[in-house]
PDB file of N, CA and C in Angstrom:
ATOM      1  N   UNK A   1      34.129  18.003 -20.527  1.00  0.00           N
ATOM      2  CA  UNK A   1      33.347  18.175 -19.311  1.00  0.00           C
ATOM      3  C   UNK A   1      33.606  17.027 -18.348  1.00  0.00           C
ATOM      4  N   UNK A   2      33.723  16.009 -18.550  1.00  0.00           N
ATOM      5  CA  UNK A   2      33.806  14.389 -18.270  1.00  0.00           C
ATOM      6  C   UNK A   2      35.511  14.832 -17.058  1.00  0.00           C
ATOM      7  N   UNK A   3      36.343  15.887 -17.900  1.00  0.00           N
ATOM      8  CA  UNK A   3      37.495  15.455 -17.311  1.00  0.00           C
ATOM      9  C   UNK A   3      37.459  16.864 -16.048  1.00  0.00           C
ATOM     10  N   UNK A   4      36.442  17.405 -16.225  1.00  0.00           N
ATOM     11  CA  UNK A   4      35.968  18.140 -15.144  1.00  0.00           C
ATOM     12  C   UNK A   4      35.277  18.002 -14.016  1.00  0.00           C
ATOM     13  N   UNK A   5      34.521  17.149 -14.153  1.00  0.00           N
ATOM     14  CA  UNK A   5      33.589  16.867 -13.267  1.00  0.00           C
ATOM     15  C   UNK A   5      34.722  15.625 -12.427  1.00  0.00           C
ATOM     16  N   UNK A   6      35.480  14.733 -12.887  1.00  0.00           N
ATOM     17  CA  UNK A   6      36.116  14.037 -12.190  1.00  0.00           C
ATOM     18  C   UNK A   6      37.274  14.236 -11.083  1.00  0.00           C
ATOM     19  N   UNK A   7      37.699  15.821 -11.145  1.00  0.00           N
ATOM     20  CA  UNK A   7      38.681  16.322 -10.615  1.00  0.00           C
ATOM     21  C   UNK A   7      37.583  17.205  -9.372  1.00  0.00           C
ATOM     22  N   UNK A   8      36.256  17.432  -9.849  1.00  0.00           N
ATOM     23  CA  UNK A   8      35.435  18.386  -8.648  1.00  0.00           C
ATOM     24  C   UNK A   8      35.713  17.206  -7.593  1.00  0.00           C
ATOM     25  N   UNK A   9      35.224  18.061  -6.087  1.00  0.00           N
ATOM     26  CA  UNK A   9      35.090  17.483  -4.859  1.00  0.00           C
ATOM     27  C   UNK A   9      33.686  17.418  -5.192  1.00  0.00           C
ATOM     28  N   UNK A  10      32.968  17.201  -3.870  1.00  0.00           N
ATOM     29  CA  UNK A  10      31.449  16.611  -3.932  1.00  0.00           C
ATOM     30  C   UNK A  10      30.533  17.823  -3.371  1.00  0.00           C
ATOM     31  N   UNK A  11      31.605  19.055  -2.689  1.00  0.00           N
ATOM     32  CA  UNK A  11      31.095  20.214  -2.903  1.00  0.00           C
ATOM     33  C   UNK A  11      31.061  21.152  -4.001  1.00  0.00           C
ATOM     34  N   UNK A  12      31.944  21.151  -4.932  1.00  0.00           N
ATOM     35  CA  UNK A  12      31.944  21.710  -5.978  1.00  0.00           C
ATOM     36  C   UNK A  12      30.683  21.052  -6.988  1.00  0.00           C
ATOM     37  N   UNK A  13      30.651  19.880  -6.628  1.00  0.00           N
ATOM     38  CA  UNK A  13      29.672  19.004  -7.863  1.00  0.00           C
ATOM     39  C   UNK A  13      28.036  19.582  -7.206  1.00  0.00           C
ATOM     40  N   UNK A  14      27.859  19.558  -5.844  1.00  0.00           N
ATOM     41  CA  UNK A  14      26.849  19.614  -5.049  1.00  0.00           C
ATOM     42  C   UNK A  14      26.705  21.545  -5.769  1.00  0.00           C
ATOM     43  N   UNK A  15      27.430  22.456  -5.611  1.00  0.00           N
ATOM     44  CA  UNK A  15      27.255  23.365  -5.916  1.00  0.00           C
ATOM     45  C   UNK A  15      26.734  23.622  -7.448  1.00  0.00           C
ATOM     46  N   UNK A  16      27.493  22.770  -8.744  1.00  0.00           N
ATOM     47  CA  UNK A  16      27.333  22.990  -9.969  1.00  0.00           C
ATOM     48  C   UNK A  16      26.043  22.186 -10.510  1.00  0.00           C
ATOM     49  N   UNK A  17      25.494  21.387  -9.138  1.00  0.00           N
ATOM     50  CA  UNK A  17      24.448  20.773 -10.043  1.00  0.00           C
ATOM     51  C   UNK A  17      22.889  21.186 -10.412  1.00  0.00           C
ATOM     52  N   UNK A  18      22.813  22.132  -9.812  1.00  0.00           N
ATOM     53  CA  UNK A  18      21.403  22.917 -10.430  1.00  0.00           C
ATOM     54  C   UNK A  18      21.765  23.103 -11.797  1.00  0.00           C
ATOM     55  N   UNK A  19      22.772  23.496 -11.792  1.00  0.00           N
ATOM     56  CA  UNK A  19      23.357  23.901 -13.882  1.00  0.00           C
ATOM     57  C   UNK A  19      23.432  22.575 -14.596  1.00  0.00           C
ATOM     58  N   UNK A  20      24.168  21.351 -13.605  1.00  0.00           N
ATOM     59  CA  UNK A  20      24.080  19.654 -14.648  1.00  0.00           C
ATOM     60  C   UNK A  20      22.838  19.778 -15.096  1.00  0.00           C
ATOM     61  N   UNK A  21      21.540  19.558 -13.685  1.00  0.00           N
ATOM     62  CA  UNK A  21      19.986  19.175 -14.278  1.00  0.00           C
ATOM     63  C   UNK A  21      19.765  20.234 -15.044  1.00  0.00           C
ATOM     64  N   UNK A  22      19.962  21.745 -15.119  1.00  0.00           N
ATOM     65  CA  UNK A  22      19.411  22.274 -16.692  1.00  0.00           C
ATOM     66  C   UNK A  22      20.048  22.057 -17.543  1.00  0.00           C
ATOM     67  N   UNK A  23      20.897  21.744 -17.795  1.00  0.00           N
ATOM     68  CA  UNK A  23      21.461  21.813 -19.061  1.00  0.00           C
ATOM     69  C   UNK A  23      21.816  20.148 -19.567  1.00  0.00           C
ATOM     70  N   UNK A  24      21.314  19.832 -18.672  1.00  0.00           N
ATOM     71  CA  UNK A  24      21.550  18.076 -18.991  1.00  0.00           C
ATOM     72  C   UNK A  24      20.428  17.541 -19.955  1.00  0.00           C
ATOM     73  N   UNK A  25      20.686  16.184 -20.707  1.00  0.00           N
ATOM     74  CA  UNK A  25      19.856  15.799 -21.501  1.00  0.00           C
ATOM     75  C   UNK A  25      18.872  14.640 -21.344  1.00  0.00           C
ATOM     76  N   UNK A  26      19.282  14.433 -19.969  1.00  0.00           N
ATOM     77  CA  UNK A  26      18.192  13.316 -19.152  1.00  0.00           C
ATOM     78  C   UNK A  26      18.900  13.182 -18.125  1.00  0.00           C
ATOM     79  N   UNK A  27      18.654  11.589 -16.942  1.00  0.00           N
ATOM     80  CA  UNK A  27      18.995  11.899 -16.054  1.00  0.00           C
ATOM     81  C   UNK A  27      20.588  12.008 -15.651  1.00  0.00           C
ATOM     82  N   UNK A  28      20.880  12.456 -14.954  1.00  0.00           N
ATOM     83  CA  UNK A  28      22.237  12.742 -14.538  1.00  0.00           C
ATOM     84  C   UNK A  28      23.056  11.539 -14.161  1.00  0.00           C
ATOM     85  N   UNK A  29      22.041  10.617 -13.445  1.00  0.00           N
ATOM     86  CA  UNK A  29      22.756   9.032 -13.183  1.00  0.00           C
ATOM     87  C   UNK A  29      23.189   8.462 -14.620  1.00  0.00           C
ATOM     88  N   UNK A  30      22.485   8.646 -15.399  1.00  0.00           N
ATOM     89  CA  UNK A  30      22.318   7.973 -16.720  1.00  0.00           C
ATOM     90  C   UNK A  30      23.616   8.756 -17.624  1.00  0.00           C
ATOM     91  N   UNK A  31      23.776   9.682 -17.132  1.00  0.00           N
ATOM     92  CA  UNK A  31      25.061  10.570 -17.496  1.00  0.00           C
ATOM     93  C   UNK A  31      26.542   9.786 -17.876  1.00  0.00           C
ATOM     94  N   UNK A  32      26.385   9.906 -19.151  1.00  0.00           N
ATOM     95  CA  UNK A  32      28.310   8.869 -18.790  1.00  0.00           C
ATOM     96  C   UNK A  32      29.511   9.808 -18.731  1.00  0.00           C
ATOM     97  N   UNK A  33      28.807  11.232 -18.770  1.00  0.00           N
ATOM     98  CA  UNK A  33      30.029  12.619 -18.056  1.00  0.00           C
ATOM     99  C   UNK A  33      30.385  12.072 -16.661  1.00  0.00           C
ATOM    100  N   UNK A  34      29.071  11.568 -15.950  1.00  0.00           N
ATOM    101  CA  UNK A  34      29.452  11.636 -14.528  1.00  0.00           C
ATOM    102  C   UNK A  34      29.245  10.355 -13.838  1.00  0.00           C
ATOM    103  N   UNK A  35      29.431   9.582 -14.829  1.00  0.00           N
ATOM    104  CA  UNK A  35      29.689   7.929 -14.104  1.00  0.00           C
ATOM    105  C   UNK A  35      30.816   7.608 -12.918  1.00  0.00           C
ATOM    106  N   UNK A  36      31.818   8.348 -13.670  1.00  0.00           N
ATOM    107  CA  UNK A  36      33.634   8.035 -13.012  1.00  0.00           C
ATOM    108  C   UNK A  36      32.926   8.742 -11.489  1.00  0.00           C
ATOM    109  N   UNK A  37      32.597   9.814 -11.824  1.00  0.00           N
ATOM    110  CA  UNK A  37      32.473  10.447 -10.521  1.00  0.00           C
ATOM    111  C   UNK A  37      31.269  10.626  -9.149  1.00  0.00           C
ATOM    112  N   UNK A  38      30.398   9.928  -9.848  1.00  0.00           N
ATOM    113  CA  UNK A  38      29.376   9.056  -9.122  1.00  0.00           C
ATOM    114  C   UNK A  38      29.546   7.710  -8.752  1.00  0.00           C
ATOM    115  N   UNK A  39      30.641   6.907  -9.318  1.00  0.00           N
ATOM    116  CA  UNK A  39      30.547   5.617  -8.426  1.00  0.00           C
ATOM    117  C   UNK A  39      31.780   6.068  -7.662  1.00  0.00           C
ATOM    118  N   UNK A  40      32.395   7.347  -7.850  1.00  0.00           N
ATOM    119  CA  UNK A  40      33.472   7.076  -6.837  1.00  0.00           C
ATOM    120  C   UNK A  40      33.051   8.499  -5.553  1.00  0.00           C
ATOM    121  N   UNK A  41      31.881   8.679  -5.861  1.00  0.00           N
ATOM    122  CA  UNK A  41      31.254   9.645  -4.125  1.00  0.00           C
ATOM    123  C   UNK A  41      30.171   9.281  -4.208  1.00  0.00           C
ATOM    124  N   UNK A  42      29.481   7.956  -3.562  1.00  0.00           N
ATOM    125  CA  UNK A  42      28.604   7.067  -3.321  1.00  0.00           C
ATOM    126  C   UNK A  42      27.100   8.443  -3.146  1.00  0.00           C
ATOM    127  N   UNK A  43      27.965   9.271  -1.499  1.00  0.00           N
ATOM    128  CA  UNK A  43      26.980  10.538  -1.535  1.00  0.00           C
ATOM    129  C   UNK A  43      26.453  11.180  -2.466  1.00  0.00           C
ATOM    130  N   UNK A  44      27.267  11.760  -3.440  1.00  0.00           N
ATOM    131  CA  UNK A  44      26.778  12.580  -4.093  1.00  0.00           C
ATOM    132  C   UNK A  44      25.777  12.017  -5.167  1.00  0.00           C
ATOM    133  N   UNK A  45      25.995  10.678  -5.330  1.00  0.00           N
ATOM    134  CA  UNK A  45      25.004   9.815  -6.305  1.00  0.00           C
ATOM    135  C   UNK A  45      23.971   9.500  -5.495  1.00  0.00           C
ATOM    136  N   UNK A  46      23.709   9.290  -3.810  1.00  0.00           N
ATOM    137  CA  UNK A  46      22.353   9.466  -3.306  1.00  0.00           C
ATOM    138  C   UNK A  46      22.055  10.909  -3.553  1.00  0.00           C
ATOM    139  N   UNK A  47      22.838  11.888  -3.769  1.00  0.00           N
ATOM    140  CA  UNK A  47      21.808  12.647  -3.678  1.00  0.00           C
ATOM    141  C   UNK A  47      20.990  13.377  -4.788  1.00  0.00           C
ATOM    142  N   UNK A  48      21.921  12.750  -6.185  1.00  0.00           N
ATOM    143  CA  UNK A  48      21.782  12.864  -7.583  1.00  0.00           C
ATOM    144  C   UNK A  48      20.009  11.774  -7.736  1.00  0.00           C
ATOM    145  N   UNK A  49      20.347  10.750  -6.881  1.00  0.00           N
ATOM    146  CA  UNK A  49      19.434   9.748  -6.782  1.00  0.00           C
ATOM    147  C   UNK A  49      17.437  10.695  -6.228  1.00  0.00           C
ATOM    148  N   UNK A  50      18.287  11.356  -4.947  1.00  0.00           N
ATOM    149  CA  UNK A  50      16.987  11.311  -4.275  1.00  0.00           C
ATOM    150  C   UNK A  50      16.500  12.838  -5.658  1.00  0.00           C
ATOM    151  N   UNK A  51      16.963  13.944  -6.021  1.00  0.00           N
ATOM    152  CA  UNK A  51      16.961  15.003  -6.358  1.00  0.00           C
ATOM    153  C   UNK A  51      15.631  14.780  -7.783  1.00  0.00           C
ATOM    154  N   UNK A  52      16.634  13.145  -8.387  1.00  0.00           N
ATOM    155  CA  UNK A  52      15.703  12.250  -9.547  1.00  0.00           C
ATOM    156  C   UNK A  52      14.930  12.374  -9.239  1.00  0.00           C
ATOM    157  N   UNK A  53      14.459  11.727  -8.061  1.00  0.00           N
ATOM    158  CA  UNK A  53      13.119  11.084  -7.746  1.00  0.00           C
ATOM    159  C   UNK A  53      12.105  11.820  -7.665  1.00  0.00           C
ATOM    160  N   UNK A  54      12.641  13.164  -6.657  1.00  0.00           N
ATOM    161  CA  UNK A  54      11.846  13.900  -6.080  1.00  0.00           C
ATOM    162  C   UNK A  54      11.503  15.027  -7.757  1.00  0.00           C
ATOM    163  N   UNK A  55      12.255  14.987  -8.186  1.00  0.00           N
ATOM    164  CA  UNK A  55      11.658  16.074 -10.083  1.00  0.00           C
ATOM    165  C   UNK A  55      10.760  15.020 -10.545  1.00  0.00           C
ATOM    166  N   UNK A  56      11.081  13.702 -10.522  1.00  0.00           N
ATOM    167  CA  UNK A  56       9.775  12.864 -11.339  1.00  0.00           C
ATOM    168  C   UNK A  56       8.422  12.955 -10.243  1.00  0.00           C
ATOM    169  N   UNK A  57       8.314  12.686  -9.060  1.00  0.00           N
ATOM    170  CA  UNK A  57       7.471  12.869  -8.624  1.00  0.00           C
ATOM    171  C   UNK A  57       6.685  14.049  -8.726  1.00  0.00           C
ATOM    172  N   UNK A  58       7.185  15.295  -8.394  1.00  0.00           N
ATOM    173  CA  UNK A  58       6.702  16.533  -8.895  1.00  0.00           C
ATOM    174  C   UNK A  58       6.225  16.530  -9.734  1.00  0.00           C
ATOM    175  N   UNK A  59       6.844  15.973 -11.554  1.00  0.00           N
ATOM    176  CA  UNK A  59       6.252  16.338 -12.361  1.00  0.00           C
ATOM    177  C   UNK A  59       5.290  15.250 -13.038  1.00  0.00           C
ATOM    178  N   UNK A  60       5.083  14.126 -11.904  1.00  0.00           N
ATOM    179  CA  UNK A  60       3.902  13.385 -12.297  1.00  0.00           C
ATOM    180  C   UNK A  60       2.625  14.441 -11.571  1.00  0.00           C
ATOM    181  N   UNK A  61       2.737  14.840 -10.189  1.00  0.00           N
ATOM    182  CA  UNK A  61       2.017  15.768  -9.946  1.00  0.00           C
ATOM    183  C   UNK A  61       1.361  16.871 -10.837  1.00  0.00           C
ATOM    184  N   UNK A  62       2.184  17.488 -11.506  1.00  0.00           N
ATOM    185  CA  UNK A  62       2.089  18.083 -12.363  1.00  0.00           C
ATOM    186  C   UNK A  62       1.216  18.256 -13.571  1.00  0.00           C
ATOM    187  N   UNK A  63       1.301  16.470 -13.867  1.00  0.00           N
ATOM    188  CA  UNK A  63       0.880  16.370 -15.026  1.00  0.00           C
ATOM    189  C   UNK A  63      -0.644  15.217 -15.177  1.00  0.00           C
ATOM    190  N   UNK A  64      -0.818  15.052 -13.892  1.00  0.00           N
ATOM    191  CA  UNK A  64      -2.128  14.604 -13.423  1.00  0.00           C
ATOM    192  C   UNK A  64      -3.444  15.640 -13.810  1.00  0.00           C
ATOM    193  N   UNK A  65      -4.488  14.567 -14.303  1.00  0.00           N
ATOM    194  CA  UNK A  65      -5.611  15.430 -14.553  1.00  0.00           C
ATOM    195  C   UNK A  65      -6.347  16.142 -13.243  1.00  0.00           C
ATOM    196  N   UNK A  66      -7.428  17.050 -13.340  1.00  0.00           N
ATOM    197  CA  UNK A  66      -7.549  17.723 -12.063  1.00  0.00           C
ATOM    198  C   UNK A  66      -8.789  16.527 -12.433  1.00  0.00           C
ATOM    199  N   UNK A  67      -8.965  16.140 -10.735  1.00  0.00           N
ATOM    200  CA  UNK A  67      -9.854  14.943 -10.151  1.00  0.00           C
ATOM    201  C   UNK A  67     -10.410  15.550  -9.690  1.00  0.00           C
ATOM    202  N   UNK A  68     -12.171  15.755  -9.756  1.00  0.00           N
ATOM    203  CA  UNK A  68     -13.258  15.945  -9.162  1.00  0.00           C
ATOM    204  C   UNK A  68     -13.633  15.195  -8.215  1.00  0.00           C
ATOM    205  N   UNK A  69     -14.141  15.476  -7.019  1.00  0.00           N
ATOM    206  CA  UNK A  69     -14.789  14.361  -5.860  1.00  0.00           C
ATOM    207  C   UNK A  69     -15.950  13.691  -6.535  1.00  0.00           C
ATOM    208  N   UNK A  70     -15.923  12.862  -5.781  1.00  0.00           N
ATOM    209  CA  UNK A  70     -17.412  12.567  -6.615  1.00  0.00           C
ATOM    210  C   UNK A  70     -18.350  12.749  -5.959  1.00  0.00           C
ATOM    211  N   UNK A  71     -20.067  12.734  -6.361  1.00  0.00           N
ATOM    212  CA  UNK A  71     -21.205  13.403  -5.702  1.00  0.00           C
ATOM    213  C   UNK A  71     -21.410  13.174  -4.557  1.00  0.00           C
ATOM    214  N   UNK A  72     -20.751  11.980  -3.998  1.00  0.00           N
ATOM    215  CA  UNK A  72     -21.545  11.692  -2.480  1.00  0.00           C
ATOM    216  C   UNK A  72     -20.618  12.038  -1.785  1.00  0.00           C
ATOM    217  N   UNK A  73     -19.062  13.169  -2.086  1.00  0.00           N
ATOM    218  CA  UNK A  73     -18.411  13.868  -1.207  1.00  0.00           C
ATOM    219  C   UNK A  73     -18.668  14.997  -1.479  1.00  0.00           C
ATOM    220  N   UNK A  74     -19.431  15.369  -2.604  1.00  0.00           N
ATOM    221  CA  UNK A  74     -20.459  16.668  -2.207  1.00  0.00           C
ATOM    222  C   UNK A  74     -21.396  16.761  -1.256  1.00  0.00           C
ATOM    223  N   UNK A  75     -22.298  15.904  -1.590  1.00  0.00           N
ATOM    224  CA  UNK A  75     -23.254  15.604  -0.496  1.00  0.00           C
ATOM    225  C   UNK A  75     -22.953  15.895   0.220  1.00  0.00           C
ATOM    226  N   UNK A  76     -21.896  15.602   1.180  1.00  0.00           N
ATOM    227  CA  UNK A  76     -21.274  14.964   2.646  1.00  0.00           C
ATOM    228  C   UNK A  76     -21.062  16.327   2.886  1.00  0.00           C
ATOM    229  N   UNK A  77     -20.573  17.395   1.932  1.00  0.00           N
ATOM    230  CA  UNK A  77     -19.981  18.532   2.344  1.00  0.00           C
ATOM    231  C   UNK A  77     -21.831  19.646   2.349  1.00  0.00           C
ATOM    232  N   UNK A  78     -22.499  19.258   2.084  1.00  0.00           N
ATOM    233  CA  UNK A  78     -23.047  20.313   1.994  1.00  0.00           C
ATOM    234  C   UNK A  78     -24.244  19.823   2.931  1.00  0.00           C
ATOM    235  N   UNK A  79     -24.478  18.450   3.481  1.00  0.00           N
ATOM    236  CA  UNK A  79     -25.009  18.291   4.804  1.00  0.00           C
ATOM    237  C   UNK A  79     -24.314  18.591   6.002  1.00  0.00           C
ATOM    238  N   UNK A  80     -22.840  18.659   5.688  1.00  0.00           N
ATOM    239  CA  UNK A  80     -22.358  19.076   7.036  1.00  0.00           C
ATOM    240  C   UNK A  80     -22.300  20.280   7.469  1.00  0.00           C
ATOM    241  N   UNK A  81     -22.835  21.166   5.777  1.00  0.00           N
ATOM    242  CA  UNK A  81     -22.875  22.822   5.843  1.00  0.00           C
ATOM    243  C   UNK A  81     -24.175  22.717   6.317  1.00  0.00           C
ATOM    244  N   UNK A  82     -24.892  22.542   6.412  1.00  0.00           N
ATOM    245  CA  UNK A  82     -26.782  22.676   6.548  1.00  0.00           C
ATOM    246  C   UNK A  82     -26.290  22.184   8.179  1.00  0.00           C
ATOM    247  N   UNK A  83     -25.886  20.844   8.407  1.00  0.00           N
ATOM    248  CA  UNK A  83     -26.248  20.470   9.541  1.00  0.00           C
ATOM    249  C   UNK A  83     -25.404  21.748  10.796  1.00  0.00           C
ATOM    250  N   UNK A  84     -24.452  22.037  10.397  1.00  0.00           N
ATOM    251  CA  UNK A  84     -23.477  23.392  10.803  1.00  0.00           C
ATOM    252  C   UNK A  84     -23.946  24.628  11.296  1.00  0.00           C
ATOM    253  N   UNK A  85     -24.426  24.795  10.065  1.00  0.00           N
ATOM    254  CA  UNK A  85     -25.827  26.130  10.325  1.00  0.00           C
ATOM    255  C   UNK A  85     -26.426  26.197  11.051  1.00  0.00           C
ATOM    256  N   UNK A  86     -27.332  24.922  10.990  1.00  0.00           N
ATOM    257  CA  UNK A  86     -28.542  24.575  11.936  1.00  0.00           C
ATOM    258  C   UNK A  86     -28.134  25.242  13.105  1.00  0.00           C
ATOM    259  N   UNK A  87     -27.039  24.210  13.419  1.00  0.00           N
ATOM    260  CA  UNK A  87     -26.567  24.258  14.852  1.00  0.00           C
ATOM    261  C   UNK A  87     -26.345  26.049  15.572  1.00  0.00           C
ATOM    262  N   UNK A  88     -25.800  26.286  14.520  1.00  0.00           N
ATOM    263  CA  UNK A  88     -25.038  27.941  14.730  1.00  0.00           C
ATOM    264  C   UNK A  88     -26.332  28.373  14.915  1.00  0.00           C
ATOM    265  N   UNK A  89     -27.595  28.693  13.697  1.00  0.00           N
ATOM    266  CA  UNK A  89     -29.014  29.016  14.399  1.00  0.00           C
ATOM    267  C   UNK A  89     -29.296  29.084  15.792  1.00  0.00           C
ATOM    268  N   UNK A  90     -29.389  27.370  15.630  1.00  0.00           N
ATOM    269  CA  UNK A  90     -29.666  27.008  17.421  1.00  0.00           C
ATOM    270  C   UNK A  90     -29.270  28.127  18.600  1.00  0.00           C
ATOM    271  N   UNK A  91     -27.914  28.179  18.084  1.00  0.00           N
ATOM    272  CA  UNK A  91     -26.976  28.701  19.542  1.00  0.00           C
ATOM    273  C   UNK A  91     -26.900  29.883  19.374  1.00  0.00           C
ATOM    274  N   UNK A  92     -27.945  30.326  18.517  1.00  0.00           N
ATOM    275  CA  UNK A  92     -27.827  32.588  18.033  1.00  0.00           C
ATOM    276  C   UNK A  92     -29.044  32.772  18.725  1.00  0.00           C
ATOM    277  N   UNK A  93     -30.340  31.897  18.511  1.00  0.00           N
ATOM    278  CA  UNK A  93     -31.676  31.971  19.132  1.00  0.00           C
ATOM    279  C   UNK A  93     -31.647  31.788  20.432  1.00  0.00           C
ATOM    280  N   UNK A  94     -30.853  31.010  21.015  1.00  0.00           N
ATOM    281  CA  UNK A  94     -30.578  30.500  22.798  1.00  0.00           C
ATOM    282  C   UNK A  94     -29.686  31.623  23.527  1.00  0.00           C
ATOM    283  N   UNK A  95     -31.058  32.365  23.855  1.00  0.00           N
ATOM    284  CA  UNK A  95     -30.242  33.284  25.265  1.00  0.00           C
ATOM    285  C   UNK A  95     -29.033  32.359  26.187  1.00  0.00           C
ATOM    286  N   UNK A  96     -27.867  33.243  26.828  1.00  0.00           N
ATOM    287  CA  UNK A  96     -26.706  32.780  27.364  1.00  0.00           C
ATOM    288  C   UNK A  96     -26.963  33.265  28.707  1.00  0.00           C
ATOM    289  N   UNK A  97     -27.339  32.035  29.709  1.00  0.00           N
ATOM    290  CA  UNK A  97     -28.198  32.070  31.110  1.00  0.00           C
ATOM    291  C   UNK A  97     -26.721  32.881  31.759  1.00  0.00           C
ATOM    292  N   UNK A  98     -26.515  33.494  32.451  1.00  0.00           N
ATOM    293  CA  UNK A  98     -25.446  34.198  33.307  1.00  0.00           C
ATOM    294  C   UNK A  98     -24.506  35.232  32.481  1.00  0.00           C
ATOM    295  N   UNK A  99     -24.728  35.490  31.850  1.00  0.00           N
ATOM    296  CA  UNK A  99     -23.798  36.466  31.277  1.00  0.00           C
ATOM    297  C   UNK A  99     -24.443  37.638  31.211  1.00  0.00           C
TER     298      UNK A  99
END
């Protein structure tokens, strides 16, 4: 594979790499298939780089517990529903002078 990937252009590599990250066994930088051919298309290793980053970020997202607000951004939400209302009341009871 090693003597494949060194002969791709950086479109062929750019094309085959949805198949590297599945079938790969960690990260792709970390890859010693594709060392030769990442330090020698600087690009294609930013973009091996940003592609990293952006799957770990995702799957810290991912793997975050679900966070509850806490009570006094309930509060906040359910005085601004009451105080909301009110208002809407107000302006259903108030005849509209000219219309």
């Amino acid at each position: 594979m090693a003597e494949l990937v060194e002969k791709m252009t950086p479109a062929e590599f750019e094309q085959r790499l949805p198949e590297f990250f599945a079938t790969g066994t960690g990260k792709i930088s970390d890859d010693p298939r594709f060392e030769a051919f990442l330090t020698e298309h600087p690009d294609s290793a930013a973009l091996v780089r940003d592609l990293q980053y952006i799957a770990a970020a995702a799957s810290d997202l991912m793997n975050k517990e679900d966070i509850e607000p806490s009570d006094s951004v309930w509060q906040n939400i359910q005085s601004g529903l009451k105080s909301s209302s009110t208002t809407t009341d107000v302006l259903a009871a108030k005849p509209l002078d000219g219309i």
